[in-house]
PDB file of N, CA and C in Angstrom:
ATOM      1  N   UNK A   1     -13.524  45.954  31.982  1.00  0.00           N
ATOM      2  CA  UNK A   1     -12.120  46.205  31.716  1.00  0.00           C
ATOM      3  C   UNK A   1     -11.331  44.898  31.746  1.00  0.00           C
ATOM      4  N   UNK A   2     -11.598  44.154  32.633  1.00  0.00           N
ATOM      5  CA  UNK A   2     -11.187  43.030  32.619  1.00  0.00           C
ATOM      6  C   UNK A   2     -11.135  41.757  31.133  1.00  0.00           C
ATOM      7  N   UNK A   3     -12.403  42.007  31.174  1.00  0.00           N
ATOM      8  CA  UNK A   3     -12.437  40.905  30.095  1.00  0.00           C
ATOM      9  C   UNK A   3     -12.093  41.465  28.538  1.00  0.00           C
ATOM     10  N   UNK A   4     -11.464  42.739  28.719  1.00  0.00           N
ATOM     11  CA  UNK A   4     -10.843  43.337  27.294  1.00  0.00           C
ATOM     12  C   UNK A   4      -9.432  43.359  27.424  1.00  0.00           C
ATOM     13  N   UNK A   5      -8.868  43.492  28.493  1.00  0.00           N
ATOM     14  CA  UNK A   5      -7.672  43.085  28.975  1.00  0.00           C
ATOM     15  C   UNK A   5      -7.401  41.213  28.872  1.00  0.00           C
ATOM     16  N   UNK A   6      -8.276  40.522  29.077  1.00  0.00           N
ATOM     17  CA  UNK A   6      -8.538  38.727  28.734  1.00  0.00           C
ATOM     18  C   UNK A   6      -8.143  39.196  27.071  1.00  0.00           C
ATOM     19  N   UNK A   7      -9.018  39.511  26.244  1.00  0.00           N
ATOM     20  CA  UNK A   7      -9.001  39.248  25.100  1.00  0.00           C
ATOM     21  C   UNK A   7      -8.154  39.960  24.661  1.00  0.00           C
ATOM     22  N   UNK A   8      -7.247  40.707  24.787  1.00  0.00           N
ATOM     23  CA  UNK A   8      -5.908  41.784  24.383  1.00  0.00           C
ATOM     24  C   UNK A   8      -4.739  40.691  24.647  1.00  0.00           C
ATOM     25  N   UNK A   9      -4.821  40.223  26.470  1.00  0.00           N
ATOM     26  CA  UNK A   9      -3.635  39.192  26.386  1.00  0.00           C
ATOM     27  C   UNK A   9      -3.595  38.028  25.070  1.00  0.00           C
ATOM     28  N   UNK A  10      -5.117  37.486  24.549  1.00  0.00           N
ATOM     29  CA  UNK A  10      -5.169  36.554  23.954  1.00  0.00           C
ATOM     30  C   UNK A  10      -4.481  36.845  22.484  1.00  0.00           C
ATOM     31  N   UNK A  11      -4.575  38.064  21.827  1.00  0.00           N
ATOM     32  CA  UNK A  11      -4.181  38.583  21.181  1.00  0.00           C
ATOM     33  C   UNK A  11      -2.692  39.140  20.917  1.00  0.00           C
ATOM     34  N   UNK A  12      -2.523  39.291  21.973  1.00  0.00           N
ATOM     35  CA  UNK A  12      -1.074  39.028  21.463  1.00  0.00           C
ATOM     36  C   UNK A  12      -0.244  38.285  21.743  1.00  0.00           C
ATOM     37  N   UNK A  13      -0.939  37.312  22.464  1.00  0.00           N
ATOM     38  CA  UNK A  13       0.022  36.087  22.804  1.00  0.00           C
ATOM     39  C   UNK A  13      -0.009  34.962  21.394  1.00  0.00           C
ATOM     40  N   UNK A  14      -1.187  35.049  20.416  1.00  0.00           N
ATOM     41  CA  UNK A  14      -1.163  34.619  19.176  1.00  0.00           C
ATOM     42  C   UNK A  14      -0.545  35.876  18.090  1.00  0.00           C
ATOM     43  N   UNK A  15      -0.250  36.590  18.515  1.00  0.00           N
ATOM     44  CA  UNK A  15       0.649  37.606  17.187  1.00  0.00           C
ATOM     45  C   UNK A  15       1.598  37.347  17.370  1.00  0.00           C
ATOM     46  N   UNK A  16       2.719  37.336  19.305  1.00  0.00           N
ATOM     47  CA  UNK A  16       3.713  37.010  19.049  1.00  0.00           C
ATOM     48  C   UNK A  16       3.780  35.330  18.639  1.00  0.00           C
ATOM     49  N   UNK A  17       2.969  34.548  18.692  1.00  0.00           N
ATOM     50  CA  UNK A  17       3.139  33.065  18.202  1.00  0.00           C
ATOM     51  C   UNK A  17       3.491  32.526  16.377  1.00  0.00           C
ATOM     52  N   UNK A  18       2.538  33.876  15.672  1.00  0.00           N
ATOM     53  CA  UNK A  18       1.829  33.715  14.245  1.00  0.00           C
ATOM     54  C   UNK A  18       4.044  34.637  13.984  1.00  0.00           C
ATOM     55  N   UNK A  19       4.115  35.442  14.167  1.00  0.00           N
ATOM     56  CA  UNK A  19       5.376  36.562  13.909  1.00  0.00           C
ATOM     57  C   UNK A  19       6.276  35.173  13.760  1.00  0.00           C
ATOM     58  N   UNK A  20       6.399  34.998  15.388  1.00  0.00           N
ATOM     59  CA  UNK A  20       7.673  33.664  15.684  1.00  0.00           C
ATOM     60  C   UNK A  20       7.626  32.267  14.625  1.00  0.00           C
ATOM     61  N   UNK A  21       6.478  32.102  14.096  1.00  0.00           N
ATOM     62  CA  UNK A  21       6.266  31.053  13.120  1.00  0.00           C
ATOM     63  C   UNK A  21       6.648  31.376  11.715  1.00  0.00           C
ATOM     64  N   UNK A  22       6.262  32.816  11.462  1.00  0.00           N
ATOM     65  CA  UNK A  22       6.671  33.706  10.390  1.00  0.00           C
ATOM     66  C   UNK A  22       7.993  33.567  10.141  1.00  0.00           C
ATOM     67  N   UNK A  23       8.612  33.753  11.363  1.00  0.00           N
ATOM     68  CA  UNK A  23      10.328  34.095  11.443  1.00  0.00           C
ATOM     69  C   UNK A  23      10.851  33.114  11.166  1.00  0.00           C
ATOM     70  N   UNK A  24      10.576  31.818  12.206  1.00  0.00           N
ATOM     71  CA  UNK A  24      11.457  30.677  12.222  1.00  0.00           C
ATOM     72  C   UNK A  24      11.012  30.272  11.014  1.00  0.00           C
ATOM     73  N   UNK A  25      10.187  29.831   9.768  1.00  0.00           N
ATOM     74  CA  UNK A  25       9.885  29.822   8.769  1.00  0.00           C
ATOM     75  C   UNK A  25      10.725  30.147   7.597  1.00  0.00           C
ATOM     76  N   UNK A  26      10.921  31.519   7.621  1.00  0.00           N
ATOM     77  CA  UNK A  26      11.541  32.432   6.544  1.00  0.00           C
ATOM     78  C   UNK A  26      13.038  31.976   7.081  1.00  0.00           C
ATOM     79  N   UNK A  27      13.657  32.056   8.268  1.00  0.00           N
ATOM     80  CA  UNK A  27      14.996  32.035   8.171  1.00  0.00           C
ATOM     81  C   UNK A  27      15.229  30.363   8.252  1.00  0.00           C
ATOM     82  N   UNK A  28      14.404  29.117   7.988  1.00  0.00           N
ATOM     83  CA  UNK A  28      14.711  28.328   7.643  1.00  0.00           C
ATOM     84  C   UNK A  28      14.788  27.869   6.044  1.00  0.00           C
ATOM     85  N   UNK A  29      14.141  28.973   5.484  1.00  0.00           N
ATOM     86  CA  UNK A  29      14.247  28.881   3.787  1.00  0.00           C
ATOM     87  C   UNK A  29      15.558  29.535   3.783  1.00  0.00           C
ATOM     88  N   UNK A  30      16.082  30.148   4.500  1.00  0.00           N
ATOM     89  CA  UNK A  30      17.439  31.209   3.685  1.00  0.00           C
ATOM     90  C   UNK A  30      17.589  32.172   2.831  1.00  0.00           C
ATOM     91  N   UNK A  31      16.064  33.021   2.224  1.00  0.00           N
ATOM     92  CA  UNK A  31      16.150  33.216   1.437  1.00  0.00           C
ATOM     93  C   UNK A  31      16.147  35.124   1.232  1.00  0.00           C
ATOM     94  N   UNK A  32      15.433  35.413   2.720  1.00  0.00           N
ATOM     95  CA  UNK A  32      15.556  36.707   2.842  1.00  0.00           C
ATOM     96  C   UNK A  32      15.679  36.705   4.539  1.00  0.00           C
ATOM     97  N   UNK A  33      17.240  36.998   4.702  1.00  0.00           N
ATOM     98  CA  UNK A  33      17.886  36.996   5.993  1.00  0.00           C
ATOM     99  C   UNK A  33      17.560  38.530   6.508  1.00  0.00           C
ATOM    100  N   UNK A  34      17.388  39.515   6.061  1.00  0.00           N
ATOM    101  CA  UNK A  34      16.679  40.612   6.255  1.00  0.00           C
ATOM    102  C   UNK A  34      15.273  40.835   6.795  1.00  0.00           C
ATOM    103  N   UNK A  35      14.918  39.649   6.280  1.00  0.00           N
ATOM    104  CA  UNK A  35      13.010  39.810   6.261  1.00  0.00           C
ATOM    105  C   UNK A  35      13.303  39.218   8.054  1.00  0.00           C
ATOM    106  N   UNK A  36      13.782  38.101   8.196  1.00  0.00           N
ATOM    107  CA  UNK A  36      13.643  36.880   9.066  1.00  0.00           C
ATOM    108  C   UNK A  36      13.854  38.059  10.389  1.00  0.00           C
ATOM    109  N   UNK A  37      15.137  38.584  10.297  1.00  0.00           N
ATOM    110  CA  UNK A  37      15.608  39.984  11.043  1.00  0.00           C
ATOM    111  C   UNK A  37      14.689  40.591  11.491  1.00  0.00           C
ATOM    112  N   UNK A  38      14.127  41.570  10.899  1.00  0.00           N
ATOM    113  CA  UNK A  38      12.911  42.008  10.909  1.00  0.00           C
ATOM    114  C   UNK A  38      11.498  41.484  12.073  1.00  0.00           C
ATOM    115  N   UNK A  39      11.229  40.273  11.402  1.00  0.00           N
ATOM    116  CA  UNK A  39      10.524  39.579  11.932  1.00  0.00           C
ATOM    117  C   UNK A  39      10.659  39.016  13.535  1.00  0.00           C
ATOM    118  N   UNK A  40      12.020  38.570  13.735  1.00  0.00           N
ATOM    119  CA  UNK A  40      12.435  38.292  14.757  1.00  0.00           C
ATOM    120  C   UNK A  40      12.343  39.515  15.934  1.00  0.00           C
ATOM    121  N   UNK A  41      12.491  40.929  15.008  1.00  0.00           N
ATOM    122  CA  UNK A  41      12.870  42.324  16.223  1.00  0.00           C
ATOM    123  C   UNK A  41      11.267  42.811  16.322  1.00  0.00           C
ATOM    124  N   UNK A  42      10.245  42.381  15.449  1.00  0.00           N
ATOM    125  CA  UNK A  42       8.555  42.428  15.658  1.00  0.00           C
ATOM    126  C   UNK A  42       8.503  41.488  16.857  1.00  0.00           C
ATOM    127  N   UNK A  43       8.744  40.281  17.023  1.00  0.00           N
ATOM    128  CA  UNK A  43       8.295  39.474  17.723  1.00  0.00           C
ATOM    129  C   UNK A  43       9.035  40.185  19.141  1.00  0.00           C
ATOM    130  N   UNK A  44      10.094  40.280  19.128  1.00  0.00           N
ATOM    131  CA  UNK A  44      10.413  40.936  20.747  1.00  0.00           C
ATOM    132  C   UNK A  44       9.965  42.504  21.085  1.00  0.00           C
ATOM    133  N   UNK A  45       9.159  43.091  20.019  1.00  0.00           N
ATOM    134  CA  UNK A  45       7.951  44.577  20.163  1.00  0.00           C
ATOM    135  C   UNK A  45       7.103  43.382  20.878  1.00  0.00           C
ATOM    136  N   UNK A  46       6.890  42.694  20.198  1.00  0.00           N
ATOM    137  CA  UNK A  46       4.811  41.940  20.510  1.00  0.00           C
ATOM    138  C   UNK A  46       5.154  41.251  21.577  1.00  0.00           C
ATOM    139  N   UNK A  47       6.310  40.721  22.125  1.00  0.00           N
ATOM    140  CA  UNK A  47       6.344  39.822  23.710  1.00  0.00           C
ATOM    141  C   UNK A  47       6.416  41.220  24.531  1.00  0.00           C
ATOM    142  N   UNK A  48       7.349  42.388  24.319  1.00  0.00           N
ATOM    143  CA  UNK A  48       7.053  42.758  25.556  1.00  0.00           C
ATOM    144  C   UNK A  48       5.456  43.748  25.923  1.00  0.00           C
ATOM    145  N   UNK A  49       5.085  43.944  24.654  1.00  0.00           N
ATOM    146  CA  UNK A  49       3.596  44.586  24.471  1.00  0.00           C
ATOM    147  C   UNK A  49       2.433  43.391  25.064  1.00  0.00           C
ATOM    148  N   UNK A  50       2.946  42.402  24.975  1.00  0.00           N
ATOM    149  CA  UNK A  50       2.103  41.243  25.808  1.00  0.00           C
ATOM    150  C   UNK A  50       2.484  41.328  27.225  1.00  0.00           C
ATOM    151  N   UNK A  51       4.023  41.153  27.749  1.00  0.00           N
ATOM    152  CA  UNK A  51       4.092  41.353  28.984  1.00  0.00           C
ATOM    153  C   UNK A  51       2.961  42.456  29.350  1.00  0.00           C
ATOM    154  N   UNK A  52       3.180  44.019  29.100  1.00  0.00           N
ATOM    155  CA  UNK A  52       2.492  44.998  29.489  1.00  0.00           C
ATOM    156  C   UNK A  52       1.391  44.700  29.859  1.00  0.00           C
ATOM    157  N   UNK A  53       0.652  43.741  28.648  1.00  0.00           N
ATOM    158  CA  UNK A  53      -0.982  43.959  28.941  1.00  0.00           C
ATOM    159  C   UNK A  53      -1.278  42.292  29.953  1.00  0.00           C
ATOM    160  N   UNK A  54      -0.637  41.577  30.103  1.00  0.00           N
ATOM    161  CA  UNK A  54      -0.540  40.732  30.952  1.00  0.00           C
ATOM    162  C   UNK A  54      -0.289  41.094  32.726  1.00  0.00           C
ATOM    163  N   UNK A  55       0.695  42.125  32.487  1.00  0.00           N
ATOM    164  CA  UNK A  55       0.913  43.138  33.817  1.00  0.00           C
ATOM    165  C   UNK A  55      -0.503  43.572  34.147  1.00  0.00           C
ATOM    166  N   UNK A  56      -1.305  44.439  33.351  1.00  0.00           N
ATOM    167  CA  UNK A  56      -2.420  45.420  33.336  1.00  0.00           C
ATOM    168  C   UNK A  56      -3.511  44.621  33.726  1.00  0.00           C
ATOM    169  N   UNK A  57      -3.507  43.019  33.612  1.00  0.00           N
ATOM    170  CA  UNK A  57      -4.749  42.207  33.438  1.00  0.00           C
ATOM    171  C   UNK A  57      -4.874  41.817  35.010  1.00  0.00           C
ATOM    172  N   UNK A  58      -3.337  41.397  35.150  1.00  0.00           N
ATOM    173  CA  UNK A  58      -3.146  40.942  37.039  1.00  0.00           C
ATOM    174  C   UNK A  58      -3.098  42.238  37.796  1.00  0.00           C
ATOM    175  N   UNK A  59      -2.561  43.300  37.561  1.00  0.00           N
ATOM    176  CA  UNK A  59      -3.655  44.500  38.733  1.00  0.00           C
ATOM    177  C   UNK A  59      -4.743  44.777  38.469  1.00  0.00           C
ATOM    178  N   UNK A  60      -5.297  44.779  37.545  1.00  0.00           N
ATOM    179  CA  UNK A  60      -6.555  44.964  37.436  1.00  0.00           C
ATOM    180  C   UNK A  60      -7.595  44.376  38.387  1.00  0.00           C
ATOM    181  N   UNK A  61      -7.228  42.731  38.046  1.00  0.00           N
ATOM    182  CA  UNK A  61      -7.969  41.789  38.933  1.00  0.00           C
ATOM    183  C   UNK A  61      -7.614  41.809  40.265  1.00  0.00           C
ATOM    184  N   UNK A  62      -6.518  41.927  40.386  1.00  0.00           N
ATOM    185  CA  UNK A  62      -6.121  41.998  41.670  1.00  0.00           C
ATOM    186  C   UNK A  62      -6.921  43.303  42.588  1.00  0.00           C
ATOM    187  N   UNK A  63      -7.061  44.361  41.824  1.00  0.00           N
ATOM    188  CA  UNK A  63      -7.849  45.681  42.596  1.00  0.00           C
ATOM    189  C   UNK A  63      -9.534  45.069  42.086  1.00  0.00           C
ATOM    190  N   UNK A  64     -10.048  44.647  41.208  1.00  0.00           N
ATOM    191  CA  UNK A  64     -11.319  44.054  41.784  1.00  0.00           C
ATOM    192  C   UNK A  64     -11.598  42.481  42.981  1.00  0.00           C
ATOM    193  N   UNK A  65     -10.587  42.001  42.611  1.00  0.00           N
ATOM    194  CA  UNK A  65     -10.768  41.210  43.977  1.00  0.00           C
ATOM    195  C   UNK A  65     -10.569  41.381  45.472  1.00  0.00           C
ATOM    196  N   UNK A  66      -9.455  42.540  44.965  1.00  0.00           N
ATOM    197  CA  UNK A  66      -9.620  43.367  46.940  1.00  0.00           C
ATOM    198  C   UNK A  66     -10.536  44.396  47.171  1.00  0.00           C
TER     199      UNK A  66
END
């Protein structure tokens, strides 16, 4: 469980990275202020869906190390 919880944090700590690159990208072209929007309100779904599984990874370990 652990080490799928490792590779879940890893995962979305590069989706919200790849989104945020997406975003800051598009709303530095100017060209679809809608899209950038969008993109920006994905990236704060995928940080706090990372918090969660970042939460899930430290009790986890924490109840196999006690």
């Amino acid at each position: 469980m652990q080490g799928l919880l490792f590779h879940l944090t890893t995962l979305a700590v590069v989706a919200v990275f790849l989104v945020l690159c997406l975003g800051l990208w598009t709303m530095s072209r100017g060209t679809a202020p809608n899209l950038s929007q969008k993109l920006m309100r994905w990236r704060v779904g995928l940080q706090f869906a990372a918090i969660v599984i970042i939460m899930l990874f430290v009790l986890v370990a924490k109840q196999q190390a006690g």
